[in-house]
N, C-alpha and C. Protein backbone atom coordinates (compact mmCIF):
# COMPACT_ATOMS: atom_id res chain seq x y z
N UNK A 1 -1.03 7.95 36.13
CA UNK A 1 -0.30 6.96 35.35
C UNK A 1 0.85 6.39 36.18
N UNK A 2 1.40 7.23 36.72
CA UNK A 2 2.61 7.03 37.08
C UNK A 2 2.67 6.33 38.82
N UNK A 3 0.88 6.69 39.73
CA UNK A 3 0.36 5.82 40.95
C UNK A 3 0.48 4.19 40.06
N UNK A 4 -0.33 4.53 38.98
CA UNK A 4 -0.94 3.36 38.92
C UNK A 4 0.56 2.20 38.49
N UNK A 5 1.56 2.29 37.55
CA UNK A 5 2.63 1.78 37.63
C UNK A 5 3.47 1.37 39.19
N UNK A 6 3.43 2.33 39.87
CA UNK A 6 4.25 2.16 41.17
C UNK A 6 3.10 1.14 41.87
N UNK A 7 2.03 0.99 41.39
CA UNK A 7 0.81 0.31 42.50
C UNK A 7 0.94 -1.59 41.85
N UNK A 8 1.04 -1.26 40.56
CA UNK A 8 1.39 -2.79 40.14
C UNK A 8 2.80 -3.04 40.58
N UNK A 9 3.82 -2.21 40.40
CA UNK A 9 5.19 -2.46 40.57
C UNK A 9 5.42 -3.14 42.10
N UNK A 10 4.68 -2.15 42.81
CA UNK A 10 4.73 -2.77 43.93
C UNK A 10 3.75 -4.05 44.60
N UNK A 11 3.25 -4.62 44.00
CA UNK A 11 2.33 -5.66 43.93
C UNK A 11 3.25 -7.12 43.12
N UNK A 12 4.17 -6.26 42.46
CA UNK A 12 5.14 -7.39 41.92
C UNK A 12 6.47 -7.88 42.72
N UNK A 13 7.02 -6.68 43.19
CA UNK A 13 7.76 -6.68 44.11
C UNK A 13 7.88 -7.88 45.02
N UNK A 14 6.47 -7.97 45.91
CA UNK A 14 5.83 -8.62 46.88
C UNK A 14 5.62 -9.78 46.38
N UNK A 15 5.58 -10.17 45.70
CA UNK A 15 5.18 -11.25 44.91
C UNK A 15 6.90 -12.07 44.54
N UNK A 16 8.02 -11.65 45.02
CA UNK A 16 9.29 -12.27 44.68
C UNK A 16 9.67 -12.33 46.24
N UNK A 17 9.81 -13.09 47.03
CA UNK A 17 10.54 -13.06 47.89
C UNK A 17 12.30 -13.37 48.44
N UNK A 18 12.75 -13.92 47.58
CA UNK A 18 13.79 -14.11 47.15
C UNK A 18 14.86 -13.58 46.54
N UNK A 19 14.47 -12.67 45.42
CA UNK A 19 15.12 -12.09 44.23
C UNK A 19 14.32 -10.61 43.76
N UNK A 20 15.33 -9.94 43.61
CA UNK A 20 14.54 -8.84 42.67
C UNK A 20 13.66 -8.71 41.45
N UNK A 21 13.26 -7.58 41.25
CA UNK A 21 12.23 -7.88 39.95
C UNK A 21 12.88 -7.50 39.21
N UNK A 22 13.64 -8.37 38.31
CA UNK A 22 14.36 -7.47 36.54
C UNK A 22 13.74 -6.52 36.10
N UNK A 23 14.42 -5.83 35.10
CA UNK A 23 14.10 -4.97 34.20
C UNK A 23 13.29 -5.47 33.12
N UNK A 24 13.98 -6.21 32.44
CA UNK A 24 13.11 -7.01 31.81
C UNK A 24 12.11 -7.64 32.35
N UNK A 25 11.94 -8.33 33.18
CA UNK A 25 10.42 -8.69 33.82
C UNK A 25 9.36 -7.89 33.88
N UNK A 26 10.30 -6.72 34.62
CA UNK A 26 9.16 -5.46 34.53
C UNK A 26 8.24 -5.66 33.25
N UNK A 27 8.92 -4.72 32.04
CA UNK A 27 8.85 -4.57 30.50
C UNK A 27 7.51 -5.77 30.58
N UNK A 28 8.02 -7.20 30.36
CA UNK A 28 6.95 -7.93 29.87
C UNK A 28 6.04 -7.97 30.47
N UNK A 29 5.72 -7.67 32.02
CA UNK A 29 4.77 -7.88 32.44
C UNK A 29 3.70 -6.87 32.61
N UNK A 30 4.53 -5.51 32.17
CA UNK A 30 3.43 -4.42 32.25
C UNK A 30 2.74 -4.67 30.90
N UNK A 31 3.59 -5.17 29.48
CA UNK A 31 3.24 -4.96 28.53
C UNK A 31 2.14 -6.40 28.17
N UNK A 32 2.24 -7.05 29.22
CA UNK A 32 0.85 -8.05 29.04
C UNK A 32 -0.03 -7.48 30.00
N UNK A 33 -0.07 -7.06 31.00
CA UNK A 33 -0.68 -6.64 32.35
C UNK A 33 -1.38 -5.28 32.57
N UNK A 34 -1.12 -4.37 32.05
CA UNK A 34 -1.07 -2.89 32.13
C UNK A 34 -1.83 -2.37 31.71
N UNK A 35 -3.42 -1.60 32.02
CA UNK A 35 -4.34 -1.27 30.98
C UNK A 35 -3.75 -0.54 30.03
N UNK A 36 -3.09 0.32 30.02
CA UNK A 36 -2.86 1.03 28.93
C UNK A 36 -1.99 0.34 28.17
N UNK A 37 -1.40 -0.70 28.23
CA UNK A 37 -1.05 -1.63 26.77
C UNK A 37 -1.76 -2.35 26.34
N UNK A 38 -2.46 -2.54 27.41
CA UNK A 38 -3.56 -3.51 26.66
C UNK A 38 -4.56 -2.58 25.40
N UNK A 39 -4.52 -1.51 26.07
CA UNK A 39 -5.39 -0.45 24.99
C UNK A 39 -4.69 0.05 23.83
N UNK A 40 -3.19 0.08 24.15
CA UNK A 40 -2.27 0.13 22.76
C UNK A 40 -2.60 -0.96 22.05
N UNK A 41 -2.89 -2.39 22.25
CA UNK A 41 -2.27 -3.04 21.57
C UNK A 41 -3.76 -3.33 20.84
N UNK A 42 -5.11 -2.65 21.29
CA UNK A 42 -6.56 -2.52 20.83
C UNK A 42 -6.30 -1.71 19.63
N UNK A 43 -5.86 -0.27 20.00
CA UNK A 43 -5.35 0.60 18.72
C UNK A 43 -4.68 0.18 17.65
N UNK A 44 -4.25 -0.51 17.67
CA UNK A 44 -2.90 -1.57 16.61
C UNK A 44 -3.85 -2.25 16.06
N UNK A 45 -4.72 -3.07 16.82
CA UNK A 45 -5.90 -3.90 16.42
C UNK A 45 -6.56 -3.49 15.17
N UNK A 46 -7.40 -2.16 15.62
CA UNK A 46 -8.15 -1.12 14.93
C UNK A 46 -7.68 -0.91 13.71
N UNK A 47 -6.58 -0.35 13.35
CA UNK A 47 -6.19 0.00 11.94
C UNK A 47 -6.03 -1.26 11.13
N UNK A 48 -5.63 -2.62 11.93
CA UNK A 48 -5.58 -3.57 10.62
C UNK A 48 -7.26 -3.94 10.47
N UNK A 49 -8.02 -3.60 11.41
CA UNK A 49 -9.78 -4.34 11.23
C UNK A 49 -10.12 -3.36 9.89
N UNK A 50 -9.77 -2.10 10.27
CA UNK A 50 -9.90 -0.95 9.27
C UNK A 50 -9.52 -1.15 7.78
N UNK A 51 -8.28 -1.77 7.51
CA UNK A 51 -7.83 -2.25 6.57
C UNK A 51 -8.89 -3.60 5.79
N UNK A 52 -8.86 -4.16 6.74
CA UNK A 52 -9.80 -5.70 6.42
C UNK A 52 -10.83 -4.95 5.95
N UNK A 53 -11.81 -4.16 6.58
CA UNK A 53 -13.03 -3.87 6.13
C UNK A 53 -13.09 -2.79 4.79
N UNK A 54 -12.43 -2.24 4.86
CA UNK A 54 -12.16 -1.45 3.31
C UNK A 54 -11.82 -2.29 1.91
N UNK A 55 -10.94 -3.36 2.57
CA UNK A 55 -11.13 -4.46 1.44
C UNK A 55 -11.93 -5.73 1.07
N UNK A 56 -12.85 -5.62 2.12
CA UNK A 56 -14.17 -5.96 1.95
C UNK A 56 -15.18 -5.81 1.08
N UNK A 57 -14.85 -4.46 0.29
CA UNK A 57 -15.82 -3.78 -0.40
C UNK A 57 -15.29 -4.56 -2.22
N UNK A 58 -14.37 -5.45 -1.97
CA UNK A 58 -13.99 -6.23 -3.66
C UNK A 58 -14.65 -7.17 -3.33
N UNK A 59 -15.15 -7.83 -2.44
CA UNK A 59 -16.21 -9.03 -2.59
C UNK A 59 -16.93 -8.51 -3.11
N UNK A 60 -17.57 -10.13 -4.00
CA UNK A 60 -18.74 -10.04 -4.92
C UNK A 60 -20.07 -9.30 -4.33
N UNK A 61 -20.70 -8.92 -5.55
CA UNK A 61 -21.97 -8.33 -4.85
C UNK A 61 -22.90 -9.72 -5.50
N UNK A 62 -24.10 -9.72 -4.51
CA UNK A 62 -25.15 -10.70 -5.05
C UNK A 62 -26.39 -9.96 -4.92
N UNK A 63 -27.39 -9.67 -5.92
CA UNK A 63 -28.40 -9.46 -5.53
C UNK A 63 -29.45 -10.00 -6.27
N UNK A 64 -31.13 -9.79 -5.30
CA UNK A 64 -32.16 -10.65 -6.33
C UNK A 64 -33.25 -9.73 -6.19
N UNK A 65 -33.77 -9.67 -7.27
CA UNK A 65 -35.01 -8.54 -6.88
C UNK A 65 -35.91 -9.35 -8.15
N UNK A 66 -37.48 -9.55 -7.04
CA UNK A 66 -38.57 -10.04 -7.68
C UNK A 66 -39.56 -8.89 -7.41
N UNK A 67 -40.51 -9.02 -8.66
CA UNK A 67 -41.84 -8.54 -8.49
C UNK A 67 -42.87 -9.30 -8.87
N UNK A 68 -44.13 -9.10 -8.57
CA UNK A 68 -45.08 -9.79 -9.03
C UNK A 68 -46.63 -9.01 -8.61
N UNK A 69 -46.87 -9.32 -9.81
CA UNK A 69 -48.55 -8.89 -9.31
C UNK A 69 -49.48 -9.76 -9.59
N UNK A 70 -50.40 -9.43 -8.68
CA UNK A 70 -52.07 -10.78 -8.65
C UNK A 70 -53.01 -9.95 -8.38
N UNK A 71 -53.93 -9.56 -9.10
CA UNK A 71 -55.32 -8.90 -8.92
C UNK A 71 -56.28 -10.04 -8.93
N UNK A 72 -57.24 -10.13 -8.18
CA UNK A 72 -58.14 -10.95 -7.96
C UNK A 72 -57.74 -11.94 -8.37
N UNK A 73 -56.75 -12.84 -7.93
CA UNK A 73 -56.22 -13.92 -7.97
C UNK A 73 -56.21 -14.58 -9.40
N UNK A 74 -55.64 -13.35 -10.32
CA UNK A 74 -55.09 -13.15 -11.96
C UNK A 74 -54.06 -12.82 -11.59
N UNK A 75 -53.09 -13.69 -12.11
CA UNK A 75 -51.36 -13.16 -12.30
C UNK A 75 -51.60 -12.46 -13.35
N UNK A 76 -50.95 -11.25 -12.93
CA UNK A 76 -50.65 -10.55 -14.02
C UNK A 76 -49.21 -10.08 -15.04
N UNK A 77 -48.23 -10.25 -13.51
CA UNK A 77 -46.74 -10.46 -13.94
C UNK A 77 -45.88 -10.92 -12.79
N UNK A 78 -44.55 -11.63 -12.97
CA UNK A 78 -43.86 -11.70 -12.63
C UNK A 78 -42.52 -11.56 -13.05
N UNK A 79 -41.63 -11.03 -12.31
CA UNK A 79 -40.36 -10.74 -13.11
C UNK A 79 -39.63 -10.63 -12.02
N UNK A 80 -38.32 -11.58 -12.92
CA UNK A 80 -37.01 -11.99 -11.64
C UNK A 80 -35.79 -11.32 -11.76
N UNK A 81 -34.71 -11.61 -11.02
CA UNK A 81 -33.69 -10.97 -11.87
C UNK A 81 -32.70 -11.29 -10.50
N UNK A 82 -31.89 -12.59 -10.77
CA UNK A 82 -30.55 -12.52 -9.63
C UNK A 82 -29.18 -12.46 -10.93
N UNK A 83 -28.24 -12.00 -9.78
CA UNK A 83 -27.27 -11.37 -10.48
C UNK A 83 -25.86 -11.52 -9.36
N UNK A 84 -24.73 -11.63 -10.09
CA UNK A 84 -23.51 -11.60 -9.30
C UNK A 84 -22.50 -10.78 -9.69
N UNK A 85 -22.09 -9.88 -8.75
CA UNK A 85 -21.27 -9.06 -9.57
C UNK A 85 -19.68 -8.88 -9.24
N UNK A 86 -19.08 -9.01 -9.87
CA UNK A 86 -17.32 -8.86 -9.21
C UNK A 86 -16.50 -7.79 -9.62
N UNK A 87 -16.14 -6.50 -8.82
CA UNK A 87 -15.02 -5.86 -9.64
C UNK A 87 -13.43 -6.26 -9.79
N UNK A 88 -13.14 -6.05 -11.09
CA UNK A 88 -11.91 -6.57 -11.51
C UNK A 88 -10.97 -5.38 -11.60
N UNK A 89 -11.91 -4.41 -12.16
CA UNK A 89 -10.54 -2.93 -11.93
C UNK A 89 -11.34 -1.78 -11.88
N UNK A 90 -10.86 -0.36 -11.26
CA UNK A 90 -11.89 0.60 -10.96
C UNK A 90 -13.05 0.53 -11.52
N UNK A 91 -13.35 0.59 -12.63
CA UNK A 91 -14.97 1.11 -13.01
C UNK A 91 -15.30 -0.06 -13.64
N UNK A 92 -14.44 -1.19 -13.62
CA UNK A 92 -14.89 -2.65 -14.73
C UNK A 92 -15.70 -3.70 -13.37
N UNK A 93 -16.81 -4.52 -14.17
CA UNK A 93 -17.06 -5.58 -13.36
C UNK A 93 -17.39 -6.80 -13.85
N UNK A 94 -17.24 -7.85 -13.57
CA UNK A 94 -17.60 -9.12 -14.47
C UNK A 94 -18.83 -9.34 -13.61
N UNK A 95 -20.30 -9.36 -14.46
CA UNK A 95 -21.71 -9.67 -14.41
C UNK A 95 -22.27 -11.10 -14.58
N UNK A 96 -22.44 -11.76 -13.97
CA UNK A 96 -23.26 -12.99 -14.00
C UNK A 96 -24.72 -13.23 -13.31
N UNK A 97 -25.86 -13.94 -14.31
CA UNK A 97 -27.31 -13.53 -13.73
C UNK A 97 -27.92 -14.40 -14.39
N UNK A 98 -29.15 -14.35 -14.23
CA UNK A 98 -30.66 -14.85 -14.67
C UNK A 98 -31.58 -14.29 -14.71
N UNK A 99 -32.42 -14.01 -15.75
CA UNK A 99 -33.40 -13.43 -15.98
C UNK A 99 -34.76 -14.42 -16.35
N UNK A 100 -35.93 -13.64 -15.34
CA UNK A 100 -37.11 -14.63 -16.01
C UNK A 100 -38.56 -13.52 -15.67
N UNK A 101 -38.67 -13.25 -16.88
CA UNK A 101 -40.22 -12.65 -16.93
C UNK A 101 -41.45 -13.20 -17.60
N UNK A 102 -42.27 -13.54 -16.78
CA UNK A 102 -43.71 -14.33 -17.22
C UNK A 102 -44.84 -13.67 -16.69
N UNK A 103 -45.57 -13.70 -17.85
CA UNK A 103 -47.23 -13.16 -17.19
C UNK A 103 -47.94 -12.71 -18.54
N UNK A 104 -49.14 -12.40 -18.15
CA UNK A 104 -50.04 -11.88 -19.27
C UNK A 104 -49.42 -9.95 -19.62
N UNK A 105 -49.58 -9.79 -18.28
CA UNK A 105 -48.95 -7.77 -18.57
C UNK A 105 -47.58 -7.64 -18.15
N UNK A 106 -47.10 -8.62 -17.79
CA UNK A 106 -45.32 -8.02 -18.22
C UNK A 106 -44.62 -6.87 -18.95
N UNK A 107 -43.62 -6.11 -18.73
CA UNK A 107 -43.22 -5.22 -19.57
C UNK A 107 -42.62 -5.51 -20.31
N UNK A 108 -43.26 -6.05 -21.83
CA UNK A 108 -42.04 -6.48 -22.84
C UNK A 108 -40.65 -6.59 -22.75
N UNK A 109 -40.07 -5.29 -22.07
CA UNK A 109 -38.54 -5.07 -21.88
C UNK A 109 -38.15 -6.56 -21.18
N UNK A 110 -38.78 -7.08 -19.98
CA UNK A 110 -38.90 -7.87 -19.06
C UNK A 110 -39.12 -9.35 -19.50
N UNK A 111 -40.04 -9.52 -20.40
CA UNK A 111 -40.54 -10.72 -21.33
C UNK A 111 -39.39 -11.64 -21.52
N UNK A 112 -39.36 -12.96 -20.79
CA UNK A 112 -38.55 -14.13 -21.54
C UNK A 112 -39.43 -15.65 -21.65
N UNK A 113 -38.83 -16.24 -22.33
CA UNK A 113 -39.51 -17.76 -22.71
C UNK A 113 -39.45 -17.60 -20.94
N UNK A 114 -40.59 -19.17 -20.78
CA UNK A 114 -40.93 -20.21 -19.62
C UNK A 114 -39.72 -20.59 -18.54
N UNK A 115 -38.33 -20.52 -19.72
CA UNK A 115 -37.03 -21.08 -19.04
C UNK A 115 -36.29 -19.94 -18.44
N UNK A 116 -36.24 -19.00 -18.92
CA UNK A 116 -35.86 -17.46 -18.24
C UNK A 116 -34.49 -16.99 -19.09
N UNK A 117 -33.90 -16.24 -19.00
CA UNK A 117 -32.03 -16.18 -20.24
C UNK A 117 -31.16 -15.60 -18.88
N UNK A 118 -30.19 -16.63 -18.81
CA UNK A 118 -28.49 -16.72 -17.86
C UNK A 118 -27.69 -15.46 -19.02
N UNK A 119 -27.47 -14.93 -18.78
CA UNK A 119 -26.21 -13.90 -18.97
C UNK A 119 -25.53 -13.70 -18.00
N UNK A 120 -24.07 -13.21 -19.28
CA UNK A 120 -22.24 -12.97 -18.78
C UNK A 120 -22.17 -12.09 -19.16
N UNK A 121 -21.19 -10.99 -18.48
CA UNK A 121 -21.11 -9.69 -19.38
C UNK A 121 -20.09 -9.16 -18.55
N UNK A 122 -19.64 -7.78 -19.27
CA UNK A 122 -18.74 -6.65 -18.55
C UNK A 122 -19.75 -5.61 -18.65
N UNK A 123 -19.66 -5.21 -17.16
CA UNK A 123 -19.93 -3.95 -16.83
C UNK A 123 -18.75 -2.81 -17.08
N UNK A 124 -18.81 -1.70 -17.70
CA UNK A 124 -17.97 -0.53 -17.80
C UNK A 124 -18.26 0.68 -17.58
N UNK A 125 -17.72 1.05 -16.52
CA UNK A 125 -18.15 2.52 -16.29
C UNK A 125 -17.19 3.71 -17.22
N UNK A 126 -17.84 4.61 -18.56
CA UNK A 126 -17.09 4.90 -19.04
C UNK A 126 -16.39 6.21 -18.43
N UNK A 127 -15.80 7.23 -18.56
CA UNK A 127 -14.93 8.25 -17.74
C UNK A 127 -15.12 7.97 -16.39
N UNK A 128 -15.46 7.12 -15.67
CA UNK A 128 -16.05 6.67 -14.42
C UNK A 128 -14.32 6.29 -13.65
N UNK A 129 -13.89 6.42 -12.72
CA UNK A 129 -12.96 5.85 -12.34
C UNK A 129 -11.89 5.12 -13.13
N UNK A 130 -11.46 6.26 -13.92
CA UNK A 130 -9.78 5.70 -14.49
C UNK A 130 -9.02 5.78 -13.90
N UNK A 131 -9.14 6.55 -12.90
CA UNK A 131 -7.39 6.40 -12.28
C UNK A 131 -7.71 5.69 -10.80
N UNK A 132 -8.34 5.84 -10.10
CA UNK A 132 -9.23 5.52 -9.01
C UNK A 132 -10.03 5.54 -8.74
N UNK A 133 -10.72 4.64 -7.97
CA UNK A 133 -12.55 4.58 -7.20
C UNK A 133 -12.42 4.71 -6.07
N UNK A 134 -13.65 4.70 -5.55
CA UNK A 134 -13.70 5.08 -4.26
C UNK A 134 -13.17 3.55 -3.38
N UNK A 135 -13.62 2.38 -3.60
CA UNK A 135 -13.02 1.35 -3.16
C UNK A 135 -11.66 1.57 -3.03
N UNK A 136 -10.71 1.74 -4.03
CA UNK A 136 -9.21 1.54 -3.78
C UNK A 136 -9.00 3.16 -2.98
N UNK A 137 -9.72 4.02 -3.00
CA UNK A 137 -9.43 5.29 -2.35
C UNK A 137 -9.35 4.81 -0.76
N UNK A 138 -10.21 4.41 -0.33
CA UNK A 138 -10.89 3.40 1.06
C UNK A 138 -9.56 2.83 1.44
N UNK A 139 -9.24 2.08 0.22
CA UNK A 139 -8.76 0.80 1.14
C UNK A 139 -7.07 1.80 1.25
N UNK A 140 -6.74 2.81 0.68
CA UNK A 140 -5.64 3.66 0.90
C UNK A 140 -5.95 4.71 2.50
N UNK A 141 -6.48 4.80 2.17
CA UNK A 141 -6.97 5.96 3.38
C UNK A 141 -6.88 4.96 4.48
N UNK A 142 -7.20 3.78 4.61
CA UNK A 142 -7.35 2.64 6.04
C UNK A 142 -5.65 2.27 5.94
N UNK A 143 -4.60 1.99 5.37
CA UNK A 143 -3.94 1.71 5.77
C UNK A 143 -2.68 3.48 5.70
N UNK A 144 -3.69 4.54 5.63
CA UNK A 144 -2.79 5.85 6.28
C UNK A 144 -3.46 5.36 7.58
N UNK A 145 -4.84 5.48 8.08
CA UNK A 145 -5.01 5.36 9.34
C UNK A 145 -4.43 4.19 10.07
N UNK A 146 -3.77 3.02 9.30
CA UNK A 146 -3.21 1.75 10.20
C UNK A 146 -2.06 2.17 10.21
N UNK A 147 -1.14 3.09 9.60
CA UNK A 147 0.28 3.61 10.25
C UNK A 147 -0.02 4.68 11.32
N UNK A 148 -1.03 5.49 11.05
CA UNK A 148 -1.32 6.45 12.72
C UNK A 148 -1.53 5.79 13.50
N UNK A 149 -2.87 4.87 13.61
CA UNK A 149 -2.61 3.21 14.67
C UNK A 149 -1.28 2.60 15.20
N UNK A 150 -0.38 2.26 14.12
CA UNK A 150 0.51 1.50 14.63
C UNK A 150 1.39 2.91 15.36
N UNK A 151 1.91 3.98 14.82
CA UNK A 151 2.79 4.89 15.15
C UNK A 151 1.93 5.70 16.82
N UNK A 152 0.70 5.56 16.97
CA UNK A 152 0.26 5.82 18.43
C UNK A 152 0.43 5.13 19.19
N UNK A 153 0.40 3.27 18.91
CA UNK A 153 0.32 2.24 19.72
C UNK A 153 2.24 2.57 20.14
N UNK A 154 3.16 2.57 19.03
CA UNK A 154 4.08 2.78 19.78
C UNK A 154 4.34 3.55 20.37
N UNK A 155 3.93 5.13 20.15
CA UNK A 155 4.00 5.96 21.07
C UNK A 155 3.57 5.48 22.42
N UNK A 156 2.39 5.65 22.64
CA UNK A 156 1.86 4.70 24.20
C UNK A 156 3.06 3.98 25.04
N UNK A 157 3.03 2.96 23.99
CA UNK A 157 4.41 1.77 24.78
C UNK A 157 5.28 2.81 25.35
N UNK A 158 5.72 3.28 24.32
CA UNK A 158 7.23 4.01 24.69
C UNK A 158 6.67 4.78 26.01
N UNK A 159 5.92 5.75 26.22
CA UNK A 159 5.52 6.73 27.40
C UNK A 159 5.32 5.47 28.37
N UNK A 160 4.69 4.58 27.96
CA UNK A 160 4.65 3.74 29.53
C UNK A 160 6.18 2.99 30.32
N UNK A 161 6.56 2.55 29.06
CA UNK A 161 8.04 1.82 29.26
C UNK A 161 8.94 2.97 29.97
N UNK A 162 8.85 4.28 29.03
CA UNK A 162 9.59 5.41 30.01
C UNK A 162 9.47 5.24 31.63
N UNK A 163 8.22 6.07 31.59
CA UNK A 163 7.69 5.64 33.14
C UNK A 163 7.73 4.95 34.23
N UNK A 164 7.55 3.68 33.55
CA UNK A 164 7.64 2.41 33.99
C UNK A 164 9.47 2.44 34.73
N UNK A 165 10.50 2.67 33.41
CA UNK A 165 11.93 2.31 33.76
C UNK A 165 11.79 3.53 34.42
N UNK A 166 11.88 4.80 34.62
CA UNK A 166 11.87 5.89 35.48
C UNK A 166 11.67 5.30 37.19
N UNK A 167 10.68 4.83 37.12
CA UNK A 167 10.12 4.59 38.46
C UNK A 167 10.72 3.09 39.03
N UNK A 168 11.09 2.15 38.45
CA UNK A 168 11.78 1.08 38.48
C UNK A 168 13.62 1.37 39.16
N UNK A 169 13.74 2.15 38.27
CA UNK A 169 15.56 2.46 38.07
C UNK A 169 15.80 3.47 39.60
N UNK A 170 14.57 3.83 40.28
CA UNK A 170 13.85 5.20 41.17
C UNK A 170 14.07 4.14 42.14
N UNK A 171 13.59 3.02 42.59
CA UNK A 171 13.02 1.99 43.24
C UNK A 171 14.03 1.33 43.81
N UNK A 172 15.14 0.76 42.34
CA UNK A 172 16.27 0.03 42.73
C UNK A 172 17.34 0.74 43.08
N UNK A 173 17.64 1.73 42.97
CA UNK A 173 18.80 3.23 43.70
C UNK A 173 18.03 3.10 45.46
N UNK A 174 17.01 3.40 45.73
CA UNK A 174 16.30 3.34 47.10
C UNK A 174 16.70 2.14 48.02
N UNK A 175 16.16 1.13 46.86
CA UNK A 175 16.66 -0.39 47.59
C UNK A 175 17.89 -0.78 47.72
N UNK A 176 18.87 -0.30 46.76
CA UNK A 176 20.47 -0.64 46.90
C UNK A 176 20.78 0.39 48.17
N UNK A 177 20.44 1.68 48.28
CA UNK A 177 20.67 2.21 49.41
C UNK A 177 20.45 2.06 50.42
N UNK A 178 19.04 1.15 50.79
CA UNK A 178 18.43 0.68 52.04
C UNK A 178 19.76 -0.47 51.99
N UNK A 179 19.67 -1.68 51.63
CA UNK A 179 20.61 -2.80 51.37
C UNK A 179 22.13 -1.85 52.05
N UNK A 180 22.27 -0.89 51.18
CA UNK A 180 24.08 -0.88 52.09
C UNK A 180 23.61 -0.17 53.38
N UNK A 181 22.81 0.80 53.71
CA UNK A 181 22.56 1.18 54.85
C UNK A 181 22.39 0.22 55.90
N UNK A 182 21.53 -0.57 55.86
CA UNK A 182 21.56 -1.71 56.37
C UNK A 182 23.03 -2.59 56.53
N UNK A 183 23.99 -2.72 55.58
CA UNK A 183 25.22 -3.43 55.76
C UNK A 183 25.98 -2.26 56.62
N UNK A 184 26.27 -1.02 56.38
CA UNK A 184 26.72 -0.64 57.56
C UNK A 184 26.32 -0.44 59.00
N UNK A 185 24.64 -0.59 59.16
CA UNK A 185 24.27 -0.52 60.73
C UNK A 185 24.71 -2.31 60.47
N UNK A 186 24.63 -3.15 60.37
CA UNK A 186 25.32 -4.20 61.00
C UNK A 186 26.67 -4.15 61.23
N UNK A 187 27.60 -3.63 60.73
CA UNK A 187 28.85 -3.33 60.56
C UNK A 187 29.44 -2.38 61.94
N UNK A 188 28.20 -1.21 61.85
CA UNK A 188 28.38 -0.95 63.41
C UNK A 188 28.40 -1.16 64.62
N UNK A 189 27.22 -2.38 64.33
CA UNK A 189 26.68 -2.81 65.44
C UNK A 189 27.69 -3.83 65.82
N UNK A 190 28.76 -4.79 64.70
CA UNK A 190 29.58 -5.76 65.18
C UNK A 190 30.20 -4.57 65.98
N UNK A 191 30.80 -3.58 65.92
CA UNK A 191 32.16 -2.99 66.34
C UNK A 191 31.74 -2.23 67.69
């Protein structure tokens, strides 16, 4: 960790001919530049995708399920059934659909006129999730894991920034010492 900092540091260095490299320069440029921030700032990423996708699970559901049968090219039944479903609170859902069953052997249960019957309804799950479901359990549990995310991503920073100023603050004590060493061999050399 600590090659690989001194290997960019010194790649930046070289890159100023004029002026030193700030402290602050440092800072921003490891923290755009630096694999391992870049991988902090992936981890940070992670817990809010985590979040998004747990609350994913309150979009509507849609589904369609057909059957049909044909024996020797005799219908014998068909039966439809699309449906939309939305939850509104743990175990409640608002139901919207169409139903259409036609044929000679249909299952009565199934049986509607030519035009098919649209129903609205509430779904209720009874002792089913009163206090919580597994959805809102989800979407709690993703944002404990998006504070361990965020609280690692800063950890990271911080160990690199340490490092980073360790070996920086290491660098510029060396160079201020070369710099006056240097002002006194000229100093000698006038006299």
């Amino acid at each position: 960790m600590l090659i690989a900092i001194l290997c960019f540091f010194g790649k930046s260095v070289y890159a100023f001919t004029d002026s030193t490299l700030s402290y602050s320069d440092l800072l921003t440029r490891l923290s755009k530049n630096h694999p391992e921030a870049i991988q902090s700032m992936n981890i940070g990423e992670i817990g809010e995708l985590g979040i998004r996708s747990a609350q994913g699970a309150f979009d509507p559901e849609i589904s369609v399920v057909h059957e049909n049968k044909v024996l020797k090219d005799l219908p014998y039944y068909s039966s439809s059934r699309a449906e939309i479903k939305q939850q509104i609170f743990s175990s409640y859902y608002i139901k919207a659909g169409y139903d259409l069953g036609t044929g000679t052997y249909v299952n009565p249960e199934r049986k509607t006129g030519p035009s098919g019957i649209p129903f609205l309804g509430l779904e209720v799950g009874l002792l089913q999730g009163m206090m919580i479901d597994k959805n809102r359990a989800d979407v709690m549990k993703a944002r404990a894991y998006a504070d361990y995310y965020s609280a690692d991503k800063k950890s990271r920073m911080t160990t690199l920034f340490l490092e980073a100023g360790q070996a920086y603050f290491e660098w510029l004590l060396n160079q201020r010492k070369l710099t006056l060493n240097e002002y006194f061999l000229q100093l000698s050399e006038q006299r």
